[in-house]
Structure formats: C-alpha cells, structure tokens
Protein backbone atom coordinates (compact mmCIF):
# COMPACT_ATOMS: atom_id res chain seq x y z
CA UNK A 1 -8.61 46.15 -80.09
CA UNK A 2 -12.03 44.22 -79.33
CA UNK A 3 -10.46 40.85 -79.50
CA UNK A 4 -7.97 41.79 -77.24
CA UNK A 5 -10.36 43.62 -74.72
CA UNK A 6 -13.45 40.75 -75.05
CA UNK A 7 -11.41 37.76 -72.91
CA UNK A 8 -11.12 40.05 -69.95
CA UNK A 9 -14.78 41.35 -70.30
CA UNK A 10 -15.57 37.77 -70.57
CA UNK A 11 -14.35 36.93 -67.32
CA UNK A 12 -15.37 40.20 -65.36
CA UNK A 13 -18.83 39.51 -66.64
CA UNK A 14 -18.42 35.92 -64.94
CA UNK A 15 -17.70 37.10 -61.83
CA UNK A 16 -20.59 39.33 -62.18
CA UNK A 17 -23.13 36.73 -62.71
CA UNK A 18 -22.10 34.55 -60.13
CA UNK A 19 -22.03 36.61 -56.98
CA UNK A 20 -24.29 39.44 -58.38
CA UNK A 21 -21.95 42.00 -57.32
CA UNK A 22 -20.26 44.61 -59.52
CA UNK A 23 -17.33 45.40 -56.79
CA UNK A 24 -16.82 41.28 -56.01
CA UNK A 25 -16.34 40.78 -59.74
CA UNK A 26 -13.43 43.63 -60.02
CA UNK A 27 -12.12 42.17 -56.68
CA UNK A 28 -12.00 38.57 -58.11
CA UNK A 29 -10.50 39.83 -61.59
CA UNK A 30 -7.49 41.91 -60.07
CA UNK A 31 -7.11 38.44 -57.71
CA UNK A 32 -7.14 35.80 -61.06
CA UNK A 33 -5.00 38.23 -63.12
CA UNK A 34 -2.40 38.35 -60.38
CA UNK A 35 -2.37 34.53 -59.87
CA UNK A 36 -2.08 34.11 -63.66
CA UNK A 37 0.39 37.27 -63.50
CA UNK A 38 2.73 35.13 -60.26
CA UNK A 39 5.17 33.31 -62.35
CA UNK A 40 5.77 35.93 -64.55
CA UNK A 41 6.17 38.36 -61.48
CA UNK A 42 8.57 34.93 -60.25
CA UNK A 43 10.35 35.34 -63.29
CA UNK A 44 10.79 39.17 -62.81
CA UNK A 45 11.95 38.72 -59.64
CA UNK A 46 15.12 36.36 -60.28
CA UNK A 47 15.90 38.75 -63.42
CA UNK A 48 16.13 41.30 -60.71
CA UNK A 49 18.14 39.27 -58.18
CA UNK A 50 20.92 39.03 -61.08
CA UNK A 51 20.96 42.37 -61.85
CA UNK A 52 21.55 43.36 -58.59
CA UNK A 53 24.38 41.24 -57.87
CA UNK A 54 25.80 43.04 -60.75
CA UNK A 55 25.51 46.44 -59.22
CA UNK A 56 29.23 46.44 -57.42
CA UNK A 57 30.85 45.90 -60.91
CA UNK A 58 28.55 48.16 -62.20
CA UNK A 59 29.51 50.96 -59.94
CA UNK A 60 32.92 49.93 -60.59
CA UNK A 61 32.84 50.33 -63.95
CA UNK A 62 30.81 53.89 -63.91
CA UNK A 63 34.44 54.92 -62.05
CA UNK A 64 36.21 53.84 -64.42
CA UNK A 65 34.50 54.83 -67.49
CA UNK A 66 32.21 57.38 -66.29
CA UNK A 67 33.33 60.40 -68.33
CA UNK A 68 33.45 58.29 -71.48
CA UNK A 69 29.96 57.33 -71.83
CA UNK A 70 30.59 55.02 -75.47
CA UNK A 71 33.76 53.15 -73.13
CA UNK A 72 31.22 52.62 -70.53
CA UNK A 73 28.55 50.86 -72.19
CA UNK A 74 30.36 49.14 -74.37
CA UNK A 75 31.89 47.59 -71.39
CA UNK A 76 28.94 47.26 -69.35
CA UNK A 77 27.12 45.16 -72.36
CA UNK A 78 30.22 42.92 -71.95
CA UNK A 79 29.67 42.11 -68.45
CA UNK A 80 25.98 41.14 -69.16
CA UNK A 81 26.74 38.95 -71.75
CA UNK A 82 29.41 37.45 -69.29
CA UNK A 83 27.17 36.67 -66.50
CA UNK A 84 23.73 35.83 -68.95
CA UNK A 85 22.15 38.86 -67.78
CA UNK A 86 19.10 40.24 -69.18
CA UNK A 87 18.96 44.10 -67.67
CA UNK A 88 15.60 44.53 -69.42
CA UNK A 89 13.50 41.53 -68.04
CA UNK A 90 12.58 42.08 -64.84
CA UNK A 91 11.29 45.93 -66.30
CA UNK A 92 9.28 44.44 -68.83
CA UNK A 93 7.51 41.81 -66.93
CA UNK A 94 6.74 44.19 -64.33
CA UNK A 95 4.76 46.48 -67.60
CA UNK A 96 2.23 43.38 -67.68
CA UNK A 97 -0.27 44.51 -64.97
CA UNK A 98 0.47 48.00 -66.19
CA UNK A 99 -1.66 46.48 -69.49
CA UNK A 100 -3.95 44.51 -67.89
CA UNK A 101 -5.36 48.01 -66.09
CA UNK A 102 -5.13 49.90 -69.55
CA UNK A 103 -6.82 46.45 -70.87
CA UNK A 104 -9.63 46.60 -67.65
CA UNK A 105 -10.12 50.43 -68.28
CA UNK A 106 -11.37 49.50 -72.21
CA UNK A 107 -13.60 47.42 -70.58
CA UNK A 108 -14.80 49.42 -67.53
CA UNK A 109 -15.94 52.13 -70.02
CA UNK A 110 -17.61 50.59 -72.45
CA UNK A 111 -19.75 47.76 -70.88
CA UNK A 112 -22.65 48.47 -73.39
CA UNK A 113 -19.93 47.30 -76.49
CA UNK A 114 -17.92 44.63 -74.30
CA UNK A 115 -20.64 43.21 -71.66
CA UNK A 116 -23.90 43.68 -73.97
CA UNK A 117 -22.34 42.88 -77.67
CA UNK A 118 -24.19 46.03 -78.61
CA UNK A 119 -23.78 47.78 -81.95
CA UNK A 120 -23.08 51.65 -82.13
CA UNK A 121 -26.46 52.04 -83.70
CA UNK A 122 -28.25 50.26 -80.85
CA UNK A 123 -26.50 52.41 -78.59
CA UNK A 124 -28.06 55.58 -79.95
CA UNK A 125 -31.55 53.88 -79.46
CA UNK A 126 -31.37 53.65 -75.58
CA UNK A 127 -29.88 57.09 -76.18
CA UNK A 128 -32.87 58.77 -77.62
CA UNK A 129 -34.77 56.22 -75.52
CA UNK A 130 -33.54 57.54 -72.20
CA UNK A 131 -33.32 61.17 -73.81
CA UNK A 132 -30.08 61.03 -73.55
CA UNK A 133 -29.85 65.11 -74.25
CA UNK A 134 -31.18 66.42 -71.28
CA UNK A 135 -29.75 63.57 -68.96
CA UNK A 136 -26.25 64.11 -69.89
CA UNK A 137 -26.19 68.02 -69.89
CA UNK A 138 -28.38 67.85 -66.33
CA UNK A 139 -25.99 65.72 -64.11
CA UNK A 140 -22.66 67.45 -65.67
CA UNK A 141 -21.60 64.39 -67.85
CA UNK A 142 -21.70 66.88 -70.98
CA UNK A 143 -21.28 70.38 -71.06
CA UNK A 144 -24.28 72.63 -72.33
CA UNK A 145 -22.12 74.02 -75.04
CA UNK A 146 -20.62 70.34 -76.15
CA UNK A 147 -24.51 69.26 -76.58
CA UNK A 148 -25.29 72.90 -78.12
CA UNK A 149 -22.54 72.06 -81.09
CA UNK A 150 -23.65 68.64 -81.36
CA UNK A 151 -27.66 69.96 -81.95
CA UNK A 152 -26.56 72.20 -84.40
CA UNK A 153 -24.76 69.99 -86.16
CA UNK A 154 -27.23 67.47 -86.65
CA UNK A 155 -30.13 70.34 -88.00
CA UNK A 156 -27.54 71.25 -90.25
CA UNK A 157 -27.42 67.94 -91.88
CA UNK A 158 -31.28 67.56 -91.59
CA UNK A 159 -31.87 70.72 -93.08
CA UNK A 160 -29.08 70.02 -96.00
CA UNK A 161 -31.59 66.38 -96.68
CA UNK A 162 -28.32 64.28 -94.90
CA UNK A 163 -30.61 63.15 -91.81
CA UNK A 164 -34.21 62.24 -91.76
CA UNK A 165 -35.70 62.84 -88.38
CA UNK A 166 -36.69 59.14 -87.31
CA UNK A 167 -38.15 59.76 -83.08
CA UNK A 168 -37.22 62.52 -80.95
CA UNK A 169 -33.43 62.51 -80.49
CA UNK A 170 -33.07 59.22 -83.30
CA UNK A 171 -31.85 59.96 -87.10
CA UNK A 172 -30.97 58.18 -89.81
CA UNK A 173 -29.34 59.35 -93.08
CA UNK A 174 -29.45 57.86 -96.49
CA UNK A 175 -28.71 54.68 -96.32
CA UNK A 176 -30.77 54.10 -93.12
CA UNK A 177 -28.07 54.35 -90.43
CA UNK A 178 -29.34 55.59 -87.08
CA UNK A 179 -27.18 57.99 -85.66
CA UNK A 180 -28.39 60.81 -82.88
CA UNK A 181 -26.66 63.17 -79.73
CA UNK A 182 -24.58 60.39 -78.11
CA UNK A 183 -20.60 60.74 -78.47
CA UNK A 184 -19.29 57.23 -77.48
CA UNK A 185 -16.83 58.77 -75.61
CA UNK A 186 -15.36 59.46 -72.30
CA UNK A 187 -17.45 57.38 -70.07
CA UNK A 188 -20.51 57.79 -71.98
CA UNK A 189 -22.12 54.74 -71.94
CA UNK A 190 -21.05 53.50 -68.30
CA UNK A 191 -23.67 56.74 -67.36
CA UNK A 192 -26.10 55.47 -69.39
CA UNK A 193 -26.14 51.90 -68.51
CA UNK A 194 -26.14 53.25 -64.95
CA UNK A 195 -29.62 54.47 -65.66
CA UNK A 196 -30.97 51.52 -66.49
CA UNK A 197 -33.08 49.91 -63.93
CA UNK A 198 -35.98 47.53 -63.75
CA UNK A 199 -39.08 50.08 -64.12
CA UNK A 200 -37.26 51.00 -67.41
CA UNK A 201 -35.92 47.86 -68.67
CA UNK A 202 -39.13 46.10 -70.76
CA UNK A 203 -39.63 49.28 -72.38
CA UNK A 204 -35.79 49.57 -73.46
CA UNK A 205 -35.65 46.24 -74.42
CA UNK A 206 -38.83 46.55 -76.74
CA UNK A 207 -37.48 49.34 -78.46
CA UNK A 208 -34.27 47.97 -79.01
CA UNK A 209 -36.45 44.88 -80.58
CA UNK A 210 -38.36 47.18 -82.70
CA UNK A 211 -35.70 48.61 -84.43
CA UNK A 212 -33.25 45.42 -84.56
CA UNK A 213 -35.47 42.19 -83.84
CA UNK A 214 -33.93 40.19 -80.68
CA UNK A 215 -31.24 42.65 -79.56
CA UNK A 216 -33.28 43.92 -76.71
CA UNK A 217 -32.73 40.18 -74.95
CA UNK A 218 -28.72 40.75 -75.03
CA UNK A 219 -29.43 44.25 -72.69
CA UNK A 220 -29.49 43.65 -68.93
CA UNK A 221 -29.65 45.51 -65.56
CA UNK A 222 -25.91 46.15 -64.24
CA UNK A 223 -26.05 46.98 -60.64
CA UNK A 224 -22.94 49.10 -60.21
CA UNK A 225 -22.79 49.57 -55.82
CA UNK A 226 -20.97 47.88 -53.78
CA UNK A 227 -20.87 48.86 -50.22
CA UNK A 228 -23.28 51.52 -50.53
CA UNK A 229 -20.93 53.46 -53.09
CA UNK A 230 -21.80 53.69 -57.19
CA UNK A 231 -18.72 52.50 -58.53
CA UNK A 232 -19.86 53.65 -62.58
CA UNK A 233 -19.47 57.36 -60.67
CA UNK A 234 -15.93 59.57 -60.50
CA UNK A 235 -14.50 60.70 -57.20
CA UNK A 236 -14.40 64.31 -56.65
CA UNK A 237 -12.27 66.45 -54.24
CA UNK A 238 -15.09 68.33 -53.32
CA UNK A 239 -17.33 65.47 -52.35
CA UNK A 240 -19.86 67.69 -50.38
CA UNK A 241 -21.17 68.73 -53.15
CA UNK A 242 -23.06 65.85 -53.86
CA UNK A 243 -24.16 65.42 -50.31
CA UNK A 244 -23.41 64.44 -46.87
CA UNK A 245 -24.32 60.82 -47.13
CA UNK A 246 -21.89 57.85 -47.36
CA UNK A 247 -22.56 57.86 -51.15
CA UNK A 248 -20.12 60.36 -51.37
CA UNK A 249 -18.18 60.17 -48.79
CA UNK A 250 -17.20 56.71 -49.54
CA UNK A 251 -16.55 57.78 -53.12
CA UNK A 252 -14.19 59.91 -52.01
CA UNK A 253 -12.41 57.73 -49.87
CA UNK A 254 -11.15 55.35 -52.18
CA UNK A 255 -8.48 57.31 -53.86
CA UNK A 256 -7.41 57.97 -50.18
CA UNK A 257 -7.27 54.42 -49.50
CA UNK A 258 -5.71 53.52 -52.92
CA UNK A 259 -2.96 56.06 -51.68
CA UNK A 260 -2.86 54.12 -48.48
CA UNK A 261 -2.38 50.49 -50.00
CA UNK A 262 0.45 51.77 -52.74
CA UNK A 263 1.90 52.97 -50.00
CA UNK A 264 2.00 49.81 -47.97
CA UNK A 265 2.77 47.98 -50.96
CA UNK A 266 6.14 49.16 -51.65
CA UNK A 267 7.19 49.01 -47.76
CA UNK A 268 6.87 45.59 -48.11
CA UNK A 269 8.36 45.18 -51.43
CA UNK A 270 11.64 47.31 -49.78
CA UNK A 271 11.82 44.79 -46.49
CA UNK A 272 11.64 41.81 -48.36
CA UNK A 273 14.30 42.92 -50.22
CA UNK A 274 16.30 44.69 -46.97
CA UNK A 275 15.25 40.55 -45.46
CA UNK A 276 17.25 39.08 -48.40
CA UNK A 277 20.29 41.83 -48.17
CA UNK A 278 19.04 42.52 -51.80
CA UNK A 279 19.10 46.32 -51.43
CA UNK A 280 23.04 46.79 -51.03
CA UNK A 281 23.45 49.87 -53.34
CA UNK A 282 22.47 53.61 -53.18
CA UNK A 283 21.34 54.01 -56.62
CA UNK A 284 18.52 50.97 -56.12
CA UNK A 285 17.98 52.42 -52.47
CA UNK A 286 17.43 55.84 -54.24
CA UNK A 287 15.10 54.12 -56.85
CA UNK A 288 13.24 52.30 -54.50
CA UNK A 289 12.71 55.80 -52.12
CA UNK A 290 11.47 57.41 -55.75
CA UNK A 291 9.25 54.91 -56.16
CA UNK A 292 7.46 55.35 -52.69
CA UNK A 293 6.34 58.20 -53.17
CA UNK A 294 5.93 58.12 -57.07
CA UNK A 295 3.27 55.33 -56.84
CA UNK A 296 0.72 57.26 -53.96
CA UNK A 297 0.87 60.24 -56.46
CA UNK A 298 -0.14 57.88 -59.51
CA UNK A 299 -2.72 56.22 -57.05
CA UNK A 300 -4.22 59.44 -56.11
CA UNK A 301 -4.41 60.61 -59.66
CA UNK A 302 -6.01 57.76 -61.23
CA UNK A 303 -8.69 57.65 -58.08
CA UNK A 304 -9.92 61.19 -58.95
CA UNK A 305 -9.90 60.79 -62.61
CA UNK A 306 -11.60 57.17 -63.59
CA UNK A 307 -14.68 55.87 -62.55
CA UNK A 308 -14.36 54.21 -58.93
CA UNK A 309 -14.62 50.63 -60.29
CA UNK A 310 -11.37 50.72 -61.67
CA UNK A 311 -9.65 52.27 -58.03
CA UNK A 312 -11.72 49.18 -56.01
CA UNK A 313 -9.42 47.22 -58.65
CA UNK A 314 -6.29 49.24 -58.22
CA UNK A 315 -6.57 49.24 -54.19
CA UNK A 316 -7.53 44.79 -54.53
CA UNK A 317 -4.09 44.42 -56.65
CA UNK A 318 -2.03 46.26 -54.11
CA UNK A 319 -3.27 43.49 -51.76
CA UNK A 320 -2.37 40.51 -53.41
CA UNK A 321 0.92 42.19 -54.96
CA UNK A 322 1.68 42.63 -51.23
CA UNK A 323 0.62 38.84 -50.49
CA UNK A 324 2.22 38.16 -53.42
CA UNK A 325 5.68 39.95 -51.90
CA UNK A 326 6.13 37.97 -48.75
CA UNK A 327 5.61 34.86 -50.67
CA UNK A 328 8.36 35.30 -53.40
CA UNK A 329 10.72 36.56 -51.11
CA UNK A 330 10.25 32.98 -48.90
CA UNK A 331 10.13 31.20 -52.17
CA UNK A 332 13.31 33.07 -53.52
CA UNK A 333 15.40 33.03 -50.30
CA UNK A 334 17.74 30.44 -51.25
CA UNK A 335 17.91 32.12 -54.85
CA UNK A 336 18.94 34.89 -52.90
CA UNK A 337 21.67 33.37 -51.17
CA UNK A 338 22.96 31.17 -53.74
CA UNK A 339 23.32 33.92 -56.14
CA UNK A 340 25.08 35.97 -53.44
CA UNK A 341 27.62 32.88 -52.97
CA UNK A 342 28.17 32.83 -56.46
CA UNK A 343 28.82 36.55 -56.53
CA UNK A 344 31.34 36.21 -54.16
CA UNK A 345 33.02 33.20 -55.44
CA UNK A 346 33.29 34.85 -58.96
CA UNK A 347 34.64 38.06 -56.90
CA UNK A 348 37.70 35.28 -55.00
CA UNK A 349 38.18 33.84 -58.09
CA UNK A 350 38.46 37.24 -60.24
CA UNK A 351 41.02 38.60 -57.39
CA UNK A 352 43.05 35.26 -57.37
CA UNK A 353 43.62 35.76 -61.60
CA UNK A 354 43.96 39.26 -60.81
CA UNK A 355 46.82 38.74 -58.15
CA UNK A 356 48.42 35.45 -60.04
CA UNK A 357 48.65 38.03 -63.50
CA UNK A 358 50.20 41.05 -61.25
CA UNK A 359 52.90 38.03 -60.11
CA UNK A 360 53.28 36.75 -62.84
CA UNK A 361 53.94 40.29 -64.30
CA UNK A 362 56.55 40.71 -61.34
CA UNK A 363 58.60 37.99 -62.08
CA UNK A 364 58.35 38.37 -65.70
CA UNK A 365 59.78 41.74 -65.19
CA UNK A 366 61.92 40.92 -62.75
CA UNK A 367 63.56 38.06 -64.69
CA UNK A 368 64.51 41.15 -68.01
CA UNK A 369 65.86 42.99 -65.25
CA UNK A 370 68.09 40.46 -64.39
CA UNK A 371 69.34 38.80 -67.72
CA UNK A 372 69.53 42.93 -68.63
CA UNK A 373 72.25 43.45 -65.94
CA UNK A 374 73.87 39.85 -67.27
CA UNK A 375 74.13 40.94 -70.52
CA UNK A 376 74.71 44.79 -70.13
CA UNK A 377 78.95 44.38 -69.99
CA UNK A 378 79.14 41.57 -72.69
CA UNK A 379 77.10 43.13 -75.01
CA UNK A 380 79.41 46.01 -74.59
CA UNK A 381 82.86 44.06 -75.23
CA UNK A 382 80.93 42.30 -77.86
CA UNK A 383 80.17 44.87 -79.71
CA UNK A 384 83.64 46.46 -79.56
CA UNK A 385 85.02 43.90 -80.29
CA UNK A 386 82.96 42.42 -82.88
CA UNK A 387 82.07 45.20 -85.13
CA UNK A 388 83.18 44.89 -88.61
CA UNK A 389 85.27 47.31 -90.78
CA UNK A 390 84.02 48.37 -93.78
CA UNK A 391 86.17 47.73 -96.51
CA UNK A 392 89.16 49.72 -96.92
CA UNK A 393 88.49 51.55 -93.68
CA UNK A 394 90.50 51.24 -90.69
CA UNK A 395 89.00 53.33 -87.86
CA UNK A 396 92.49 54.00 -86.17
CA UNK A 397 92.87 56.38 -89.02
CA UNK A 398 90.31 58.46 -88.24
CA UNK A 399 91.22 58.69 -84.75
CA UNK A 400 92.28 62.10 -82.93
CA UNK A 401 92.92 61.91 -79.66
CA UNK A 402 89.97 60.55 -77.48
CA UNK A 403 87.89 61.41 -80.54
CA UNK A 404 87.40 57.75 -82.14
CA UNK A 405 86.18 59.16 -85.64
CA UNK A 406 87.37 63.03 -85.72
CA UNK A 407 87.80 62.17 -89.57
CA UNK A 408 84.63 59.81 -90.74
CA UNK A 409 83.60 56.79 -90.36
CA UNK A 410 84.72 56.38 -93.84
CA UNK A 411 87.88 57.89 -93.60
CA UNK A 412 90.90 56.44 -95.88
CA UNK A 413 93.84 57.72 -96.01
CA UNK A 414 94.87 57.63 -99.53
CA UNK A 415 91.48 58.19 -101.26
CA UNK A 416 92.18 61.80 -102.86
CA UNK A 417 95.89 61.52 -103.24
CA UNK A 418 97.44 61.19 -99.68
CA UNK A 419 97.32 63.17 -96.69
CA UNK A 420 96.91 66.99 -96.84
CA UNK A 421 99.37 68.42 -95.30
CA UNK A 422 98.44 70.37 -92.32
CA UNK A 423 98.66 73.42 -91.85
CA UNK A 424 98.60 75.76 -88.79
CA UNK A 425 95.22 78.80 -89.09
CA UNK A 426 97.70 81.02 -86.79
CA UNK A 427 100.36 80.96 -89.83
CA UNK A 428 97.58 81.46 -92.35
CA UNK A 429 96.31 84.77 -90.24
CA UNK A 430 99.95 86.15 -89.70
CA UNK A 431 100.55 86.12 -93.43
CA UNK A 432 97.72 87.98 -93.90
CA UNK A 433 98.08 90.53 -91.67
CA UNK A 434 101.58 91.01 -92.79
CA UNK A 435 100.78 91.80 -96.39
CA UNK A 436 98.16 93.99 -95.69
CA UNK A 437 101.05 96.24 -93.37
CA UNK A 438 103.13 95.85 -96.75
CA UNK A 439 100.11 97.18 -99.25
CA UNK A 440 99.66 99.76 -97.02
CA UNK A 441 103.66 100.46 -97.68
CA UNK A 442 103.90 100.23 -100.98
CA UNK A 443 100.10 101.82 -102.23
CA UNK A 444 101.83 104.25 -104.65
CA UNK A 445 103.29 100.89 -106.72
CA UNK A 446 100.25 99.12 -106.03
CA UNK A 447 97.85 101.89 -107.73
CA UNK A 448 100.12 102.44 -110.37
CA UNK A 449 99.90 98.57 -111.68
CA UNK A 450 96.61 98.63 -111.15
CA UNK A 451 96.48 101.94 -113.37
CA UNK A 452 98.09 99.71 -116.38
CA UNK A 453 95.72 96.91 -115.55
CA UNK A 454 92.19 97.86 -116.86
CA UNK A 455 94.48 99.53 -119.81
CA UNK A 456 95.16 96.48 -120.99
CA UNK A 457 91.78 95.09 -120.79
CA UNK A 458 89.94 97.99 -122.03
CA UNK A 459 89.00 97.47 -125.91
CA UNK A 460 88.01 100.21 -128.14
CA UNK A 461 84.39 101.00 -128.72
CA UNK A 462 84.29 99.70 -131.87
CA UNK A 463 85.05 96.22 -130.86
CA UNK A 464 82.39 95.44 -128.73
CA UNK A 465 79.75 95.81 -131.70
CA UNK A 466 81.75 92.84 -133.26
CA UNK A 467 81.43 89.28 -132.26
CA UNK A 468 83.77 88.20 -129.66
CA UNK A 469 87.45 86.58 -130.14
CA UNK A 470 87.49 83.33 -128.86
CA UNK A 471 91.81 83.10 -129.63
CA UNK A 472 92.78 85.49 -127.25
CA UNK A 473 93.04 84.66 -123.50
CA UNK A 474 90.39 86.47 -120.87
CA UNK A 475 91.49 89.32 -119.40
CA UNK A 476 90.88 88.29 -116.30
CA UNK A 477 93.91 85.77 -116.27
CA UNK A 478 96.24 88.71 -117.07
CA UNK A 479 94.61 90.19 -113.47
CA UNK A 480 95.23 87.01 -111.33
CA UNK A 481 98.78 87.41 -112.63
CA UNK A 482 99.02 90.49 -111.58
CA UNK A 483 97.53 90.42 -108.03
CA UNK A 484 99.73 86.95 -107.74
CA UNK A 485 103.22 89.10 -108.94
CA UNK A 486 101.93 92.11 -106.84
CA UNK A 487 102.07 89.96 -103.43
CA UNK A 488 104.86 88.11 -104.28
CA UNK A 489 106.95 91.26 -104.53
CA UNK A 490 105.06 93.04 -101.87
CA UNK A 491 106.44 90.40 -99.17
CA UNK A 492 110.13 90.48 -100.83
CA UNK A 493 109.98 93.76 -100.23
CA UNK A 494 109.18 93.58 -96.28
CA UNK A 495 111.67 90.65 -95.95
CA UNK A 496 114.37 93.18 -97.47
C-alpha cells in the first residue's frame, strides 16, 4: 500500500515546500490530479454519449422483454456488441477520482509515515517525547478508558518481564523494540505532528537522534492553517464548543460549503448535458435528480467526519470538475451531434429494412394466395382423375349411392366366393317373431322333446369315473338337431 500512497505524498509535499502553505498544496494537488484525470474524464464522457444514444432501443427493448429478464439481457448484450458499446466505461473511469481521495486520505493521515519516512518505532519516541498520554486523553483524541486499557496492558507485560521500562511512556521488549501508548490509528499522528512547533522542534529532533542516529534531520515543522482555520482538526456540528472565534467557525463552514460546490457541480454537469440534448430519457433524468441530492449528503458526511484538509480538497475538485464540465461539453459538441446523426440514420435505415421485409412479406404472401386459387380446381380434377387403383380394386364396386366407398376401399367382389346375397333385417325380425307366437303354441310338444333330450345325454354314474369315449359323437350335436327339427316343424305347423 506504501508504494502506491508515496507518489501522491511526493507531490503534496512539493506543493508544500514551494508556497509554504498546507491548504495551497491540497488546492494544487486536487487541480494536477484533475488535469492528469481530463482525458480520462474525455474518455468517460464519449463512453457516455454512446450509451445514451442507446437509451430509445433500450427502452424499447425493456417493453418487449421486460417480464423475461434472461430474454432481455441476452438481447440487450446483442445490441452493445452491435453498436461497439462499452456500458461499463464511462462508470469506471468516473471511480478514478473516487481513488485518488481514498489514495489522498492514506496520505492526509499519516504524514509522519508518508511526509517524514518515519519508522513506527520513531513514532513512539515523539510519542513519549510529547507525552503523548495525557495530550491525547486531554483534547478528546482518545478516550480515558481506550488509554486506561492500553496502560494496563503494557504493566501487564512489564510485570510478566515482556517490556523493560526504557523513559517515561517509552518500552522496549526483548529484542530491543521500542514500543509505548501510541495506537497508529485513526488520525493519530496528524494530532501529533500538529503539536510540533519550533520551541519544541531541537529537542524532538535530538531525541529522535539519540535513539536512531540522523533520523531527527528527516522531522520537520508542518504548518497545517490556512486562512486562519487548522486544517489537521475535524469539523464539528457543535462548533461553539470550541469557541466563538473564526477558528471554529470557519471549521465548520467547510462541510457547508463542500455541500454548496457538489451542489453546483452537478447543475452544471445536468445543463451541459440539457445544452447538448443529451438528457432525452426519464430513467437518466431520474439518475441525474438522484444524484443531486446524493452527492451534498456524501459532501456533508465526509466534511464532519475527516480532518478539514481533505474537505479544502473535496470543495477545490468540485471547482475544476465544474471548469472541467463546460469545457468537455464545448469540446464534445460536435461528438454530440454527430453521434445523434448517426443515431438517426441507423433509426431511417433500420425502418427502411423493416418496411422493405414487411413488403416483401406482402407480396410473398400475396403471390401463394394467388397461385393457391390457380391451382385449387386443377388439383381437384387432377386428383380425381389421376388417382390410381390398387390392384384388383375397382372403386365403382364399392359404391352405394352417393357413398363412393360404402364397401372399402379394398372392396372386390369375388374375394370370399361372390356376392352375399342380401338380405332384408325386416324379414329376419318377422321370422322371429313368428316362431316365438308358434313355441308359445305348441309348448306342450316342445317340453316334451326337450324331456327326451337330456335323457339321451345323461350317462350313468359309473361312467364318468372312466376315461372318456372319444368314438361316440358329443351330445351336444344330437341338441342342435333337435332345436333345428323343433323349428322346422314348429313353422309347418303355423303354415298349416
């Protein structure tokens, strides 16, 4: 993380030794970063210009696909790829300041490691040095019960023979590392470099020397106001609490500016883009009415939580961003319009295809309908005229009537002997019903043959333990004789 962090503390400190000025140097910084920052904010810029254009096909395609959220995608990936659109790039290169602060905030609170090149060991020397206990506790930088567990902690380890006692507030421990009641953390050592000053500064720098030999020349007087206001101090809501004066009052009136400036900054970032007709859409007006009001609230809440070096940065970046605003949107203007002519010359030329395929549709369907009606009646003939026999079949047989195969498609004539002859159901019923008048007639002769009948079939009992004769004839074939003489003289009978 130091080699990333050391370029920009490199350069702050620059700026710092040339005009002498801790607020000049932040100024300068947030100006160089956002000149080194402009093409890449150029860059972000066109990416956004294309992805706008984009945003009528885009709301087309959320109608058509909106309930099918796979469908949708899918097809809005297509039409990036289509038009070489990256819908990512002008998000990420707008993350790059984003960075630089988080980069500038490493730096900001730790100037002893980043500006000074000092060790953690050396640290706890100024420390004990400054007495770094009471200090911290008195003006609210540590709590009394954070210092309280620290103290203990350390007589633990002295009385357990970890730590050897080396100056009030300085230990070391076995193998001779120093180590005492500062907790590099927070904003630690911005307060105590903010209490170094020049009655102090020969006597800090000889200890330093005494316990590592020339690190006290690398330590140096940072002057942290800037318009009357101690920029190494946080803002507070209550600011009357540390006085009346302008000290404090001005402290507290850079969030509200910061708020200000963000503020300001995204009005003209929204009529730049209402000048270039780039805002066409509700869901980027929506966005862009979020974002008003999103960025004061970040403002405000960085300004009261972070030392105020790092808000006279925020509020100098709005300014140039907004600088930087007007400019691209001059610079872009005929980006602007030429991708708005291509737009709508990809828009003619998509409704031309569209209307030449519905056409050509037409008249392809127009043309089946007609060679349809054309063929409709000699596809009719032909078939009836045309279709084959199959062989030995001649479908006039199997005509009855208007029915054109009342017999089978398969019918032949001879096949099983010749023609059955037919015979009328109405004769076959009347028979019926006139020997069942003549049984009723004749019962008593009836029951009498059928008296003889299961006589003759009976067999004694001994019989049926024996195996059966196959020689003699069933009996029931003596019955069917019988029923077949019984009707035969029943209807003789009723003709007599």
């Amino acid at each position: 993380m130091g080699i990333i962090l050391q370029p920009f503390a490199w350069l702050l400190l620059l700026f710092y030794n040339l005009f002498h000025s801790y607020g000049i140097a932040l100024i300068l910084f947030a100006v160089v970063v956002k000149l080194l920052l402009f093409p890449v904010t150029l860059k972000s810029k066109k990416s956004m210009i294309q992805t706008t254009m984009l945003s009528e096909k885009m709301q087309k395609l959320q109608k058509m696909y909106g309930k099918d959220r796979e469908r949708y995608n899918l097809e809005l990936q297509k039409l990036y790829e289509k038009e070489k659109v990256n819908p990512m790039g002008g998000c990420l290169w707008s993350l790059i300041p984003m960075f630089v602060l988080i980069a500038l905030y490493g730096v900001i609170r730790e100037p002893l490691t980043y500006f000074m090149g000092l060790t953690g060991e050396q640290i706890q020397v100024l420390a004990a040095q400054l007495d770094w206990g009471t200090l911290a506790v008195a003006n609210g930088w540590v709590p009394q019960g954070a210092m309280d567990k620290i103290v203990n902690s350390i007589g633990e380890k002295v009385s357990n023979g970890e730590l050897q006692l080396v100056v009030d507030g300085l230990w070391k421990n076995k193998d001779g590392i120093l180590s005492g009641l500062f907790q590099n953390g927070s904003f630690n050592q911005l307060y105590l470099l903010s209490q170094i000053d020049s009655t102090n500064l020969p006597a800090l720098q000889g200890a330093l020397s005494s316990y590592f030999p020339g690190a006290g020349e690398s330590l140096f007087i940072l002057d942290f106001q800037f318009l009357g206001i101690d920029l190494s101090q946080i803002p507070t809501l209550m600011f009357w609490k540390r006085g009346m004066d302008w000290g404090s009052i001005g402290l507290f009136l850079l969030p509200v500016i910061s708020v200000v400036t963000s503020f300001l900054s995204m009005k003209v970032s929204m009529a730049t883009n209402q000048m270039n007709k780039q805002s066409e859409n509700k869901q980027m007006d929506s966005t862009n009415k979020m974002m008003l009001w999103l960025m004061p609230v970040m403002s405000i809440w960085i300004g009261f939580t972070i030392p105020a070096g790092l808000t006279v940065y925020w509020i100098a970046q709005y300014f140039v961003t907004m600088g930087q605003e007007v400019i691209c949107g001059k610079m872009l203007k005929k980006d602007y319009e030429a991708a708005r002519e291509a737009a709508a010359r990809r828009e003619a030329e998509e409704k031309e295809e569209e209307k030449r395929r519905k056409e050509e549709a037409r008249l392809e369907r127009q043309r089946r309908l007609e060679e349809e009606k054309k063929n409709r009646g000699k596809k009719k003939a032909k078939k009836k005229d045309e279709e084959p026999d199959h062989e030995g079949v001649n479908k006039d047989d199997s005509r009855e009537g208007i029915r054109a195969y009342a017999r089978g498609r398969s019918y032949i004539p001879g096949r099983y002997g010749g023609v059955t002859p037919y015979t009328d159901p109405n004769e076959i019923f009347r028979a019926q019903a006139q020997a069942q008048a003549a049984g009723k007639k004749k019962g008593r002769s009836t029951e009498t043959k059928e008296e003889e009948q299961p006589k003759a079939v009976q067999a004694p009992e001994a019989v049926s333990a024996r195996p059966p004769m196959t020689e003699e004839p069933p009996a029931e074939t003596e019955e069917v004789e019988v029923e077949v003489e019984e009707i035969e003289v029943e209807v003789d009978e009723e003709e007599s």
